[in-house]
N, C-alpha and C. Protein backbone atom coordinates (compact mmCIF):
# COMPACT_ATOMS: atom_id res chain seq x y z
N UNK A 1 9.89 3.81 27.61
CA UNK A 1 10.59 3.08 26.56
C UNK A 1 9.73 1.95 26.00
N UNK A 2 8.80 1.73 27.34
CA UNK A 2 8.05 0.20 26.53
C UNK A 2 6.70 0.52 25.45
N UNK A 3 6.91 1.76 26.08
CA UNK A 3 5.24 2.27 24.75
C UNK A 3 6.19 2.72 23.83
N UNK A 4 7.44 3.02 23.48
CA UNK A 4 8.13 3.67 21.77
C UNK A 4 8.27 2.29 21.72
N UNK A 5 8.94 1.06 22.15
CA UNK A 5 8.98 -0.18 21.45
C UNK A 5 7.53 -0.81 20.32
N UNK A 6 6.50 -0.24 21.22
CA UNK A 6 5.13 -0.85 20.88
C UNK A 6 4.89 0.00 19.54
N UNK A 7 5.00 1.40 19.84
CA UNK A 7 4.66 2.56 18.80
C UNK A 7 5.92 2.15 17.29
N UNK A 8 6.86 1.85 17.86
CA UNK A 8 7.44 1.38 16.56
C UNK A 8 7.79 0.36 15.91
N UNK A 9 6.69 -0.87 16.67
CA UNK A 9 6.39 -2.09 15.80
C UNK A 9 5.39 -1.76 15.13
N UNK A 10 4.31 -0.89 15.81
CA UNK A 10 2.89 -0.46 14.80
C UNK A 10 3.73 0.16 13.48
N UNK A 11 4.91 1.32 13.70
CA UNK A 11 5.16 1.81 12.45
C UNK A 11 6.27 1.04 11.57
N UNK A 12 6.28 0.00 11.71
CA UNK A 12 7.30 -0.75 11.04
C UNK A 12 6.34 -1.70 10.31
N UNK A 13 5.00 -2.16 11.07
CA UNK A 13 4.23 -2.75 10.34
C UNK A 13 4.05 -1.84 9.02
N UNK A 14 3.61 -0.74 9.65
CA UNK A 14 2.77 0.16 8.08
C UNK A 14 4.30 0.03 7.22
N UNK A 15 5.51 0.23 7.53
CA UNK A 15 6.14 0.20 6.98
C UNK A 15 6.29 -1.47 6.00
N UNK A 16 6.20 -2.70 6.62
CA UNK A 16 5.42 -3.81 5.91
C UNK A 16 4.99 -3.82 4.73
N UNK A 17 3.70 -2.86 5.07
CA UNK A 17 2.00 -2.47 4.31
C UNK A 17 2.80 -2.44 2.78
N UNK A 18 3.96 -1.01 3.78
CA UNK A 18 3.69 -0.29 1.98
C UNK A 18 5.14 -0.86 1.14
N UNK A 19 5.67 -1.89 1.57
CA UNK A 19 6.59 -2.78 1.18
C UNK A 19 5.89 -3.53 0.18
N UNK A 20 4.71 -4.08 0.52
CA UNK A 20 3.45 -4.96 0.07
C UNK A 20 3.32 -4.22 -0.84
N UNK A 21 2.62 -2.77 -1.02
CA UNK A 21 2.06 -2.20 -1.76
C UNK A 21 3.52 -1.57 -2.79
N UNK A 22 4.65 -1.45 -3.09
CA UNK A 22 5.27 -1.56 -3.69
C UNK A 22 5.83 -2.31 -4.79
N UNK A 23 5.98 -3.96 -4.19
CA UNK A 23 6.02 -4.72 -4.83
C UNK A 23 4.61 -5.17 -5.79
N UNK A 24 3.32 -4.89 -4.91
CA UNK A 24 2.56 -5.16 -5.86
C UNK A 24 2.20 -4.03 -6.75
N UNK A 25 2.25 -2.86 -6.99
CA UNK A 25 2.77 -2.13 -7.96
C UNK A 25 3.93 -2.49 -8.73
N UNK A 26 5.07 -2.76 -8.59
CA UNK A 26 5.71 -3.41 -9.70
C UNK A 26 5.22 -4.28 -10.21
N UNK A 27 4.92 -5.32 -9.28
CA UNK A 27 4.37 -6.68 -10.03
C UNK A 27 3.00 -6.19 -11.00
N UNK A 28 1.97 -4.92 -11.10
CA UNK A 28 1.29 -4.68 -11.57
C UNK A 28 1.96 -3.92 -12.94
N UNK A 29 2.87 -2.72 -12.76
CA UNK A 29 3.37 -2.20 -13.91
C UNK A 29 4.03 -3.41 -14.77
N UNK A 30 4.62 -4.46 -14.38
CA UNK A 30 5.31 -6.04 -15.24
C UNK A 30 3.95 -6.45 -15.87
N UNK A 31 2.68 -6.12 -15.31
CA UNK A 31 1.64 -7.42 -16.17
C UNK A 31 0.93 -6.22 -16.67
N UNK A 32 0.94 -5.13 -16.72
CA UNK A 32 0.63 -4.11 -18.07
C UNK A 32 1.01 -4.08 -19.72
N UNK A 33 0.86 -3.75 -20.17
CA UNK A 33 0.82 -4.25 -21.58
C UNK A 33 1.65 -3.00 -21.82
N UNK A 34 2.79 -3.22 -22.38
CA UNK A 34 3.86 -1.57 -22.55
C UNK A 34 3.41 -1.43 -23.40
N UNK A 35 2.34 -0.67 -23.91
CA UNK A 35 1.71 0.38 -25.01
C UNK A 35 0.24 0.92 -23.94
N UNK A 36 0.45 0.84 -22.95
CA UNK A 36 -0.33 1.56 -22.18
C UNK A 36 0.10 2.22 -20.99
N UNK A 37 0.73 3.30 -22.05
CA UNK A 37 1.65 4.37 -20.60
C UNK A 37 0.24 4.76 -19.79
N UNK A 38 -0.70 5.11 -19.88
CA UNK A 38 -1.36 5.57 -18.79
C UNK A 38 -1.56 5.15 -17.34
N UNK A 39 -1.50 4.07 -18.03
CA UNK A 39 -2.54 3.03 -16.78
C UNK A 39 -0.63 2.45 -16.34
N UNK A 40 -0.13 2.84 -16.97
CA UNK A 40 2.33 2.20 -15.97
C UNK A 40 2.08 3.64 -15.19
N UNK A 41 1.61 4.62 -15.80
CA UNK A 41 2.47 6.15 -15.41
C UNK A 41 1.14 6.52 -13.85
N UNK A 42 -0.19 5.57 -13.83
CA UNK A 42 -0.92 6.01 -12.73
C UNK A 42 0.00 4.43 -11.74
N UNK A 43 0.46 3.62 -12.24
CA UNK A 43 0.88 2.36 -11.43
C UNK A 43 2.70 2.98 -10.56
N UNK A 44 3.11 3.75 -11.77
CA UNK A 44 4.13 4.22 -11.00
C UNK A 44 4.27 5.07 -10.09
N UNK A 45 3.10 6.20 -10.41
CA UNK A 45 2.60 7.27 -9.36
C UNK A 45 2.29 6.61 -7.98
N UNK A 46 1.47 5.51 -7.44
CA UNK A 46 1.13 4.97 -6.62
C UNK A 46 2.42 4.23 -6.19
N UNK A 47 3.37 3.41 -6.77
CA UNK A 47 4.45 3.33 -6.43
C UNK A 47 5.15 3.94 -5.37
N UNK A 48 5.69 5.12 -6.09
CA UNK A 48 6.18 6.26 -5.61
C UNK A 48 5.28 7.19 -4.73
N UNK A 49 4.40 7.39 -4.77
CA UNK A 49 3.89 7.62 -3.32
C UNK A 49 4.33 6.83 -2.18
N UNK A 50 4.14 5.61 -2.37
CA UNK A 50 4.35 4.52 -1.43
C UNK A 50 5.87 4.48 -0.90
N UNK A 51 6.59 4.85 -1.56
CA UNK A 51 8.19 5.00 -1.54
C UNK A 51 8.06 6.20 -0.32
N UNK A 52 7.66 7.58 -0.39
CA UNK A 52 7.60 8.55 0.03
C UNK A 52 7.03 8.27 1.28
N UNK A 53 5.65 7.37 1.12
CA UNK A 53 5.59 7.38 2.68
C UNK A 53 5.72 6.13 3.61
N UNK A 54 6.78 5.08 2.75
CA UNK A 54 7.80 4.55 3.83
C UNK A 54 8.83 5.46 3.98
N UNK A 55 9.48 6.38 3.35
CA UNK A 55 10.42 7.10 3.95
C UNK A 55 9.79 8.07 5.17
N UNK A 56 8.83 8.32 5.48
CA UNK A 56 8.38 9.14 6.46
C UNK A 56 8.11 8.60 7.27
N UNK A 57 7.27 6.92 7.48
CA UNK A 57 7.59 6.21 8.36
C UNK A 57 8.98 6.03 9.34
N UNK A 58 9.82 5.68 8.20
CA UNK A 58 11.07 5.35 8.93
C UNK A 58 11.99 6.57 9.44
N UNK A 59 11.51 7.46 9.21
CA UNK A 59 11.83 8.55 9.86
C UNK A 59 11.31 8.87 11.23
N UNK A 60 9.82 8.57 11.32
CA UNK A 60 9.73 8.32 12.67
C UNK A 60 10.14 7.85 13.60
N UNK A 61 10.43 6.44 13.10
CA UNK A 61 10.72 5.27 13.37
C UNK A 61 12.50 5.60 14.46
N UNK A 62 13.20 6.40 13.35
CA UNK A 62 14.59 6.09 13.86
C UNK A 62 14.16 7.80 14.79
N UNK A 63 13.54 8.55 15.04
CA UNK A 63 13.23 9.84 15.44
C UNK A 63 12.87 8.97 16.84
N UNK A 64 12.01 7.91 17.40
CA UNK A 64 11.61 7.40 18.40
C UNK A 64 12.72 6.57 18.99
N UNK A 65 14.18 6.32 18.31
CA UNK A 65 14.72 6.12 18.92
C UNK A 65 15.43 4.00 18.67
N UNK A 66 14.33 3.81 17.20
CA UNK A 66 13.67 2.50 16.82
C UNK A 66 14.79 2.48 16.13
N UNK A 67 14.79 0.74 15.18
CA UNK A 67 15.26 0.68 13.78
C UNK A 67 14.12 -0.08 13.14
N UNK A 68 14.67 0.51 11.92
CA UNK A 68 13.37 0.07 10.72
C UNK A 68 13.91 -1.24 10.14
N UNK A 69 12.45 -2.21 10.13
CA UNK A 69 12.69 -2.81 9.68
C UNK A 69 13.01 -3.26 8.06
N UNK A 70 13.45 -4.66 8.07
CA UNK A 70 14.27 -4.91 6.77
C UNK A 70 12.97 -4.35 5.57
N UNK A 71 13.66 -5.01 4.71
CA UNK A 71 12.49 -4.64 3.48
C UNK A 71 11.70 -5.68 3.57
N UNK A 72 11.03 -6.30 4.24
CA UNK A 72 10.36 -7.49 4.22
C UNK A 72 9.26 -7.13 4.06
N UNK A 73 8.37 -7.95 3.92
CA UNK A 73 6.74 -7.57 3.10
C UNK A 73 6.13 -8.51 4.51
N UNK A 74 4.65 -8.55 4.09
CA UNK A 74 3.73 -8.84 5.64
C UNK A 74 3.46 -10.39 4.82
N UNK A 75 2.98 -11.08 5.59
CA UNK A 75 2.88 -12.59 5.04
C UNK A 75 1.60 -12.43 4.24
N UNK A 76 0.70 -11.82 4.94
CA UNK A 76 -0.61 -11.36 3.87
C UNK A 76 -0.36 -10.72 2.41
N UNK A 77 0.76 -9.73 2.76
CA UNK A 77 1.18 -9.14 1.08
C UNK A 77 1.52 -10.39 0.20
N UNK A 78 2.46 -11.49 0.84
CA UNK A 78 2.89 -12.47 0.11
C UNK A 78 1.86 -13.66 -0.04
N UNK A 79 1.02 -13.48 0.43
CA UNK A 79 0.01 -14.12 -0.28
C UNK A 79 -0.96 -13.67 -1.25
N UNK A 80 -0.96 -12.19 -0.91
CA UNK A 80 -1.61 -11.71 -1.83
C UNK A 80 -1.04 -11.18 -3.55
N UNK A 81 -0.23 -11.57 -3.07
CA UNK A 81 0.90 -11.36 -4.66
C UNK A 81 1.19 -12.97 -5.56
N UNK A 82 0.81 -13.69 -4.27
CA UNK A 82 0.43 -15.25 -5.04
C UNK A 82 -0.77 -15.71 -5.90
N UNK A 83 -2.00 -14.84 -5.04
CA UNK A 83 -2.88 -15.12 -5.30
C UNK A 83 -3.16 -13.82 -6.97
N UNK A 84 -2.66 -12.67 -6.70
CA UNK A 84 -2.83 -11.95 -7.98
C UNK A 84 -2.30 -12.57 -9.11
N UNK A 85 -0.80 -13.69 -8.77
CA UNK A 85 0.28 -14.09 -9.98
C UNK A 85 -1.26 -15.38 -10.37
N UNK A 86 -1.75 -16.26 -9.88
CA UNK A 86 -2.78 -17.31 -10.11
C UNK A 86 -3.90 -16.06 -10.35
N UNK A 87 -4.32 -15.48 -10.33
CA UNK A 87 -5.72 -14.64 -10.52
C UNK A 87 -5.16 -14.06 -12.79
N UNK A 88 -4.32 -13.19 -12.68
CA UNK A 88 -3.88 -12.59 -13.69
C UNK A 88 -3.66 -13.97 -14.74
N UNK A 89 -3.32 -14.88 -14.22
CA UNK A 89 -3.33 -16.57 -15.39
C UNK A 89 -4.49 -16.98 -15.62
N UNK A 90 -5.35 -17.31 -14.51
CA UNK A 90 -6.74 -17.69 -15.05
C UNK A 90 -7.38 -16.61 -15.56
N UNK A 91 -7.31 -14.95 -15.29
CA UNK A 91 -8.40 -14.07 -15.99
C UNK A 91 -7.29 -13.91 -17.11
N UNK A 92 -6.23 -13.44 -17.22
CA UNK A 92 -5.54 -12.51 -18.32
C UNK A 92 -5.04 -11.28 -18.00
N UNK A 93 -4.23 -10.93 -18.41
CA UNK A 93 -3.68 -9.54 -17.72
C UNK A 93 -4.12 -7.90 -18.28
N UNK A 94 -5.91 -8.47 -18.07
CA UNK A 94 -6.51 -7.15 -18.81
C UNK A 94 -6.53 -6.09 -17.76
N UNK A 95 -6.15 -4.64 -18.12
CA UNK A 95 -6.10 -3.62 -17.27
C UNK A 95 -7.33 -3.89 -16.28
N UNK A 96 -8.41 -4.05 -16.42
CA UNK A 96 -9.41 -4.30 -15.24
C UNK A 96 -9.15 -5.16 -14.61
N UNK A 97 -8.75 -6.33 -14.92
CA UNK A 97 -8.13 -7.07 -13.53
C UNK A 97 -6.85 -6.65 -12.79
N UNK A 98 -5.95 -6.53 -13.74
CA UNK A 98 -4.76 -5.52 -12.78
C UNK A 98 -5.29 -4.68 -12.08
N UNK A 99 -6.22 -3.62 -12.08
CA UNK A 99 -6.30 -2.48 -11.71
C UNK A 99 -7.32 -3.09 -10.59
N UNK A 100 -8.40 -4.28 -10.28
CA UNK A 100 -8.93 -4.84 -9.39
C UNK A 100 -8.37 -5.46 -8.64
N UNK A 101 -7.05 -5.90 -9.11
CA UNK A 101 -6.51 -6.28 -7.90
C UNK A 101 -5.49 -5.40 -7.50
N UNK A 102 -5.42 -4.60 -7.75
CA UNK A 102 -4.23 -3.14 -6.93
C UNK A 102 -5.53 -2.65 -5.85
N UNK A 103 -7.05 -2.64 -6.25
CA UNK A 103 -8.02 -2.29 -5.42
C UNK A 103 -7.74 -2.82 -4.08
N UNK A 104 -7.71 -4.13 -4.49
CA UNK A 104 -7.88 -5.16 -3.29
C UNK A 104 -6.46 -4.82 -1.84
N UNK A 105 -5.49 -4.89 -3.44
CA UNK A 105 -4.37 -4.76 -1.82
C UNK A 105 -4.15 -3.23 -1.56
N UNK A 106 -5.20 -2.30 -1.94
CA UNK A 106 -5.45 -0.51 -1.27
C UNK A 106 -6.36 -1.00 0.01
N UNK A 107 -7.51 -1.91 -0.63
CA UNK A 107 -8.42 -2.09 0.49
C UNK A 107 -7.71 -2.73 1.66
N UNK A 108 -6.09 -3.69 1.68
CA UNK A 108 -5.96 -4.06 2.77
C UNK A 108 -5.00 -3.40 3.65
N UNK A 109 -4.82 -2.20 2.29
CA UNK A 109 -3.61 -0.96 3.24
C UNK A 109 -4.64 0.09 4.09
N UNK A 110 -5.63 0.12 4.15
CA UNK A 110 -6.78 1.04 5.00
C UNK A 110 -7.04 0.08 5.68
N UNK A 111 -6.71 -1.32 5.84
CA UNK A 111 -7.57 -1.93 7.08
C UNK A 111 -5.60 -1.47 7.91
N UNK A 112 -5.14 -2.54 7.91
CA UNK A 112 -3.91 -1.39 8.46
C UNK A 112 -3.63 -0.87 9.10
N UNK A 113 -3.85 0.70 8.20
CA UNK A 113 -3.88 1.87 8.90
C UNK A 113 -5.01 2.23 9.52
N UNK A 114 -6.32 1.64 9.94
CA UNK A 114 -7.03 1.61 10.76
C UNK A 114 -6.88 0.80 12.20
N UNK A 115 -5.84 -0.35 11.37
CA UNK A 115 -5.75 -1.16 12.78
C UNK A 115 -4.63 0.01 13.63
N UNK A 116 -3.51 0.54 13.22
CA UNK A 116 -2.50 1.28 13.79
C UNK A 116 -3.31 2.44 14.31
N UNK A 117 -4.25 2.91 13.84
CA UNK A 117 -5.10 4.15 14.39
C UNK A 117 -5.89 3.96 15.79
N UNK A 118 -6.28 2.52 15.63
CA UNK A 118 -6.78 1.81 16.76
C UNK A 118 -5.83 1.24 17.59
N UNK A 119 -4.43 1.25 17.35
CA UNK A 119 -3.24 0.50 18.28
C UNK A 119 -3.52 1.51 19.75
N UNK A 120 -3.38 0.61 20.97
CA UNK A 120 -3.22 1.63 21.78
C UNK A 120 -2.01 2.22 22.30
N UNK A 121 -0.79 1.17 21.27
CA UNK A 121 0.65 2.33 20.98
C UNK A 121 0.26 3.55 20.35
N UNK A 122 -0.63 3.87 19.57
CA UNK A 122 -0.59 5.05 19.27
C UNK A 122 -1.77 6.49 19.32
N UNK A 123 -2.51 5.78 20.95
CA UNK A 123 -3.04 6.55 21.32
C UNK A 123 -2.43 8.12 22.16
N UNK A 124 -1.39 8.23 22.48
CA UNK A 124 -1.12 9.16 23.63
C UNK A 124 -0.04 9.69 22.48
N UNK A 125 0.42 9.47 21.19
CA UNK A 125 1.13 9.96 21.00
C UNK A 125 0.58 10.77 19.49
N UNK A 126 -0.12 12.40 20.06
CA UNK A 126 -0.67 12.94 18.15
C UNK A 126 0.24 13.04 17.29
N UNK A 127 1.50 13.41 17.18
CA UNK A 127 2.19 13.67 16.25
C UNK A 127 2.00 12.37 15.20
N UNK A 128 2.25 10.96 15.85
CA UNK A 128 2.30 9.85 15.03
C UNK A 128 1.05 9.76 14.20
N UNK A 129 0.18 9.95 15.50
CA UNK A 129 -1.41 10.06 15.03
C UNK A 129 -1.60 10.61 13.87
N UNK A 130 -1.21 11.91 13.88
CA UNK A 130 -1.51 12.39 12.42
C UNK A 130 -0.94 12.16 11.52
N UNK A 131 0.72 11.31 11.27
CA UNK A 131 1.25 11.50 10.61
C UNK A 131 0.45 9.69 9.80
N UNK A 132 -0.09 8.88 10.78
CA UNK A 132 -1.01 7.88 10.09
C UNK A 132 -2.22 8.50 10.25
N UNK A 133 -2.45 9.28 9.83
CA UNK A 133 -4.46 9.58 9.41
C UNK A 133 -3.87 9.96 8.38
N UNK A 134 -2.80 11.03 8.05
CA UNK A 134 -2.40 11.90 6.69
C UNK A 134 -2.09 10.77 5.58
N UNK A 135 -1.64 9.73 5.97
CA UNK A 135 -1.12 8.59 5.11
C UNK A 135 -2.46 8.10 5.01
N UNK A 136 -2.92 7.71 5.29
CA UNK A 136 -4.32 6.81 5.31
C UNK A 136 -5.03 7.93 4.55
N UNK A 137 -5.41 8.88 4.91
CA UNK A 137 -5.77 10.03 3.76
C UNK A 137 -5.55 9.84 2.35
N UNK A 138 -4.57 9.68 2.43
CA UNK A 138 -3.61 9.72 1.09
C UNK A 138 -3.84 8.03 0.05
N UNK A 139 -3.56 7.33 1.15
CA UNK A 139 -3.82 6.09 0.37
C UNK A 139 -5.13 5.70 0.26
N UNK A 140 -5.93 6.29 0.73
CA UNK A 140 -7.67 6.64 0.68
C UNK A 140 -7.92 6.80 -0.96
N UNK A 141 -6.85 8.20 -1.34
CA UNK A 141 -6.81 8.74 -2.40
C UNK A 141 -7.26 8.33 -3.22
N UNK A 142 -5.84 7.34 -3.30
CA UNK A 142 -4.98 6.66 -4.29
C UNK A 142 -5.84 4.95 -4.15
N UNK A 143 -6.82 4.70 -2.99
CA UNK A 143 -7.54 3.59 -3.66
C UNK A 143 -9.26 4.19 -4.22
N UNK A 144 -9.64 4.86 -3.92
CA UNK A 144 -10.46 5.75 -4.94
C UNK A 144 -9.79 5.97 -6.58
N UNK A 145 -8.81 6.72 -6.34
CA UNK A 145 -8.23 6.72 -8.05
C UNK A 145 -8.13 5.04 -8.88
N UNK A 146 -7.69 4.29 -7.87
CA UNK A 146 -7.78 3.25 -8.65
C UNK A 146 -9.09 2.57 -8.47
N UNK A 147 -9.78 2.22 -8.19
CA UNK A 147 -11.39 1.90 -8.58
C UNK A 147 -11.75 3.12 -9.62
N UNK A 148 -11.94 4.66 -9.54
CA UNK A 148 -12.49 5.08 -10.32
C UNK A 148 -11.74 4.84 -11.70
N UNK A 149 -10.82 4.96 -12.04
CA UNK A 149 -10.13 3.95 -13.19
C UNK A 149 -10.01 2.93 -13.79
N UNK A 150 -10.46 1.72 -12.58
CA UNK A 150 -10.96 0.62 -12.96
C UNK A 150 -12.14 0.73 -13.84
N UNK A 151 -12.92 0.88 -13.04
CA UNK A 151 -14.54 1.64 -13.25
C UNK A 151 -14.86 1.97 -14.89
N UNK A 152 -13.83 3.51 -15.05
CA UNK A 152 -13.72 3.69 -16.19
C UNK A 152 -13.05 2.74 -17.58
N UNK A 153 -12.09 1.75 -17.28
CA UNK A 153 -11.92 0.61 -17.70
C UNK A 153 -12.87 -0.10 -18.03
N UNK A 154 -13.61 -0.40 -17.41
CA UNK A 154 -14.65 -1.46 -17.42
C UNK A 154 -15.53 -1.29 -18.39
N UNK A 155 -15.94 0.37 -18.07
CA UNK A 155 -17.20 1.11 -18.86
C UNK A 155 -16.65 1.42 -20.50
N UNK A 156 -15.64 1.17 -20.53
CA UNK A 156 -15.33 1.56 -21.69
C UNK A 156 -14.99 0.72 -22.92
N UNK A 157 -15.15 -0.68 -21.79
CA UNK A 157 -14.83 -2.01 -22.48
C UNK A 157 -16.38 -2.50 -23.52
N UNK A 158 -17.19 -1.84 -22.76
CA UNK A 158 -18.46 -2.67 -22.97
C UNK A 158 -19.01 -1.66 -24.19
């Protein structure tokens, strides 16, 4: 019982993560400029991924026997949504900075899910195992898509 307690604070964290990464997708589709469905319709896609795999989290979660936690975000997300609301005022809310800072909080959803990969709650147990490498996979993706979009942003500015 004392290693599912441990195993489902690790997955309540990721569940955290992508609380974080939700809100800062909204907060990113709000500082888009509505005449640029592309760059709302790749912000909502990432969204909604993120939706999908807190629901698979918390499926584990109550499968181990756990409860999921509230909707609360990680204190790092909430700083990092402070620091994007002060970043987007001093630069401007040009798609390359939105889209650099959605980078930033992908880059801190792979540290994360590296730290949970490294939990030694979730060494003895593969099912979980894979079900955070497949997510981490995924949000791998989805912070590649957004740098290479940035990227292309950038290049297209100049």
């Amino acid at each position: 019982m004392e290693r599912n307690k441990a195993l489902i604070e690790v997955l309540n964290d990721l569940v955290r993560i992508n609380n974080d990464r939700i809100q800062g997708y909204d907060k990113a589709i709000r500082e888009t400029k509505p005449d640029n469905t592309e760059l709302m319709q790749v912000l909502d896609r990432m969204k909604m991924e993120s939706d999908q795999i807190k629901e698979e989290l918390e499926s584990a979660i109550v499968d181990l026997g756990g409860e999921v936690a509230d909707s609360s975000t990680t204190n790092s997300g909430k700083i990092y949504r402070t620091w994007m609301d002060l970043r987007t005022k001093l630069m401007g809310n040009s798609d390359h900075t939105i889209l650099s800072l959605c980078e930033y909080g992908e880059d801190a959803a792979q540290k994360a899910y590296q730290h949970a990969l490294e939990s030694d709650a979730t060494v003895d147990d593969i099912d979980i195992r894979m079900l955070i490498r497949k997510q981490k996979d995924t949000l791998k993706q989805a912070h590649d898509a957004i740098r290479d979009y940035r990227d292309a942003v950038k290049d297209s500015s100049h």
